[in-house]
N, C-alpha and C. Protein backbone atom coordinates (compact mmCIF):
# COMPACT_ATOMS: atom_id res chain seq x y z
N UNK A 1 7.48 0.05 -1.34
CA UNK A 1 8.39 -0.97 -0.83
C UNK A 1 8.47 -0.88 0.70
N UNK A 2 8.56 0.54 1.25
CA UNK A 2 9.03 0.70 2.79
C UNK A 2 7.76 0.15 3.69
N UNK A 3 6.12 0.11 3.20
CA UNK A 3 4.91 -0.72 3.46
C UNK A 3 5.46 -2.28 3.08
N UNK A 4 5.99 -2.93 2.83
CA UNK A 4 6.03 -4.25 2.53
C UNK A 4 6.98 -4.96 3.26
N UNK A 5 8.08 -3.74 3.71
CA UNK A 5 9.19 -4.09 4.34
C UNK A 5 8.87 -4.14 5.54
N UNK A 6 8.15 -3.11 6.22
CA UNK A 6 7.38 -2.93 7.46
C UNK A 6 6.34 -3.65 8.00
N UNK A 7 6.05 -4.37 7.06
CA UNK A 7 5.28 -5.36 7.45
C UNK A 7 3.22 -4.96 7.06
N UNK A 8 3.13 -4.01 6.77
CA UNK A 8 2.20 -3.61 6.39
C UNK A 8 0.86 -4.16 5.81
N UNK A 9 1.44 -5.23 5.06
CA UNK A 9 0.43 -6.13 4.46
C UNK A 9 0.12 -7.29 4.78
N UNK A 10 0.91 -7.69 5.97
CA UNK A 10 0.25 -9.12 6.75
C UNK A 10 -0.66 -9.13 7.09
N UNK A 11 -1.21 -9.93 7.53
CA UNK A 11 -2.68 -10.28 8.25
C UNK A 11 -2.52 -9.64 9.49
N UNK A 12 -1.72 -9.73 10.32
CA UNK A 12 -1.74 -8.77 11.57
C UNK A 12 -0.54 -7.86 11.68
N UNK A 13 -0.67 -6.54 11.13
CA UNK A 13 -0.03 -5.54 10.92
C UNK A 13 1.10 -5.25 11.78
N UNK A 14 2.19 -5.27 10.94
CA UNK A 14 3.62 -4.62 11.67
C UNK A 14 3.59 -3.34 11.75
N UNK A 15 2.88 -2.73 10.99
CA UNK A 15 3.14 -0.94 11.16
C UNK A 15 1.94 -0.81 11.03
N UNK A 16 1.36 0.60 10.84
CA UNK A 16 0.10 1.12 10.47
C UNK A 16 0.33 2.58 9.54
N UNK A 17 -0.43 2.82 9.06
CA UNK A 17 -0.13 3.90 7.51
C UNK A 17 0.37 4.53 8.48
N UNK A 18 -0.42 5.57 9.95
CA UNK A 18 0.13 6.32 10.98
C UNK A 18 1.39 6.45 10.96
N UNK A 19 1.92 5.27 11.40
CA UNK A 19 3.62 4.86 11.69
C UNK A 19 4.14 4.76 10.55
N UNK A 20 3.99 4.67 9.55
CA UNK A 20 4.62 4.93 8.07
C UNK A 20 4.51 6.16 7.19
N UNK A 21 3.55 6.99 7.65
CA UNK A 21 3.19 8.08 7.12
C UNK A 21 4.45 9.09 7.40
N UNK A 22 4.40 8.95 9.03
CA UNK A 22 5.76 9.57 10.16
C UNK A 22 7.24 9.50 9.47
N UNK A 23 7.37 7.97 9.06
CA UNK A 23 8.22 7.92 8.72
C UNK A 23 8.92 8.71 7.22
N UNK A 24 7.69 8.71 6.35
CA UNK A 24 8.32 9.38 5.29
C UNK A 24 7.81 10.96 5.44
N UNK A 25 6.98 11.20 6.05
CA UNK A 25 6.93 12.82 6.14
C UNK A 25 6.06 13.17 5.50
N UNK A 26 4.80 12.06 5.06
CA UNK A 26 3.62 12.72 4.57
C UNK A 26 2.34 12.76 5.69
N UNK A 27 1.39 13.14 4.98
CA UNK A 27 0.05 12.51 5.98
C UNK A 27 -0.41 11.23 5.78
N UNK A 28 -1.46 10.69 6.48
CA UNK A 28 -1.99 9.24 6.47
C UNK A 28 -2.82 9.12 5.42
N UNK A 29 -3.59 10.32 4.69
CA UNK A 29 -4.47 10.41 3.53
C UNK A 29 -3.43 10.49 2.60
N UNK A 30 -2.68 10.89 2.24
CA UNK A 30 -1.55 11.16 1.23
C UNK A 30 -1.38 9.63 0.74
N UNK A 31 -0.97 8.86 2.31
CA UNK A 31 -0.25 7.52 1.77
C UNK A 31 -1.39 6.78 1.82
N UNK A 32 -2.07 6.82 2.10
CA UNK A 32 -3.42 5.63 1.75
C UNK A 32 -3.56 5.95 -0.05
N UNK A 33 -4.10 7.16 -0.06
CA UNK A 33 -4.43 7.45 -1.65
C UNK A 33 -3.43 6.56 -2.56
N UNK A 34 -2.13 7.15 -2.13
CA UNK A 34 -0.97 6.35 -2.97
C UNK A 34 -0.87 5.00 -3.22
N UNK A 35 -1.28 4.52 -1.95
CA UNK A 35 -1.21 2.39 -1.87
C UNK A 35 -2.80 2.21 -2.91
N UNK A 36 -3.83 2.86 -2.54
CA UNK A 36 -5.12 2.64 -2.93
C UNK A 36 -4.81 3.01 -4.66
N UNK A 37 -3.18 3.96 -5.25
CA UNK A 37 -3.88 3.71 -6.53
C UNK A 37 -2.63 2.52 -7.33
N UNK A 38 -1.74 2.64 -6.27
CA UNK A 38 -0.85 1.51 -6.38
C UNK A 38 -1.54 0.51 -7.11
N UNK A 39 -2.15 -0.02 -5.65
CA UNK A 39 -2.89 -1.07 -5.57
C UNK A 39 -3.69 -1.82 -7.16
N UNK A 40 -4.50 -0.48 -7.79
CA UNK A 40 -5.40 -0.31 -8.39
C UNK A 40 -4.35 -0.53 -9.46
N UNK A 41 -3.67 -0.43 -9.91
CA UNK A 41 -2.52 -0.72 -11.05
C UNK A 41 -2.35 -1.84 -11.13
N UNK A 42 -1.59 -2.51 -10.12
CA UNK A 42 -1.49 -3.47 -9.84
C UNK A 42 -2.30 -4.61 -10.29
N UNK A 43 -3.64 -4.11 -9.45
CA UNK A 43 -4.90 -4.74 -9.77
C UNK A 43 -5.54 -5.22 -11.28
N UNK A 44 -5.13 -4.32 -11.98
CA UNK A 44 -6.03 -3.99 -13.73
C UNK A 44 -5.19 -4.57 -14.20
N UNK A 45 -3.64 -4.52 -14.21
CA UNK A 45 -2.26 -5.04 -14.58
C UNK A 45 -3.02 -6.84 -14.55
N UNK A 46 -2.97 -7.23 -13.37
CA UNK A 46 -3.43 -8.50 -13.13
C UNK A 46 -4.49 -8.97 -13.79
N UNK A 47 -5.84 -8.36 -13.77
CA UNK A 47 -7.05 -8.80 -14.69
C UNK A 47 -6.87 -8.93 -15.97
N UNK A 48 -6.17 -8.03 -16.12
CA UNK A 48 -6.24 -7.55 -17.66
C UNK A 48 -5.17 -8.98 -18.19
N UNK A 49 -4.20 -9.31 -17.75
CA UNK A 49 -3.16 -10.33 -18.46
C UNK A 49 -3.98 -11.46 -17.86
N UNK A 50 -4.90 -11.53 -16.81
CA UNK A 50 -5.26 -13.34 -16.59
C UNK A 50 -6.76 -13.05 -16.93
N UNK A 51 -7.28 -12.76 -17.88
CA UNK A 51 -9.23 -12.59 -17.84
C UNK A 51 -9.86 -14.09 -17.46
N UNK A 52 -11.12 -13.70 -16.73
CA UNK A 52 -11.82 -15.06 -16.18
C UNK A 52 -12.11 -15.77 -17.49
């Protein structure tokens, strides 16, 4: 949520993982991994209920 709030996912970035990483007290690999398996949930969640 605190990536979405921050602006993170616009087309021209309000924060950067860097500046969000800081903020919660992890590293920048930590929180990439996390959005990247987010993401990936998200993702299968979506295919899987709309198939081409």
């Amino acid at each position: 949520r605190l990536c979405l709030d921050l602006g993170y996912f616009e087309n021209e970035r309000e924060a950067s993982l860097k500046d969000i990483s800081k903020l919660l007290g992890i590293s920048v690999s930590s929180l990439s991994e996390t959005l990247r398996r987010g993401l990936r949930k998200i993702t299968e969640d979506y295919v899987n209920r709309n198939p081409v």
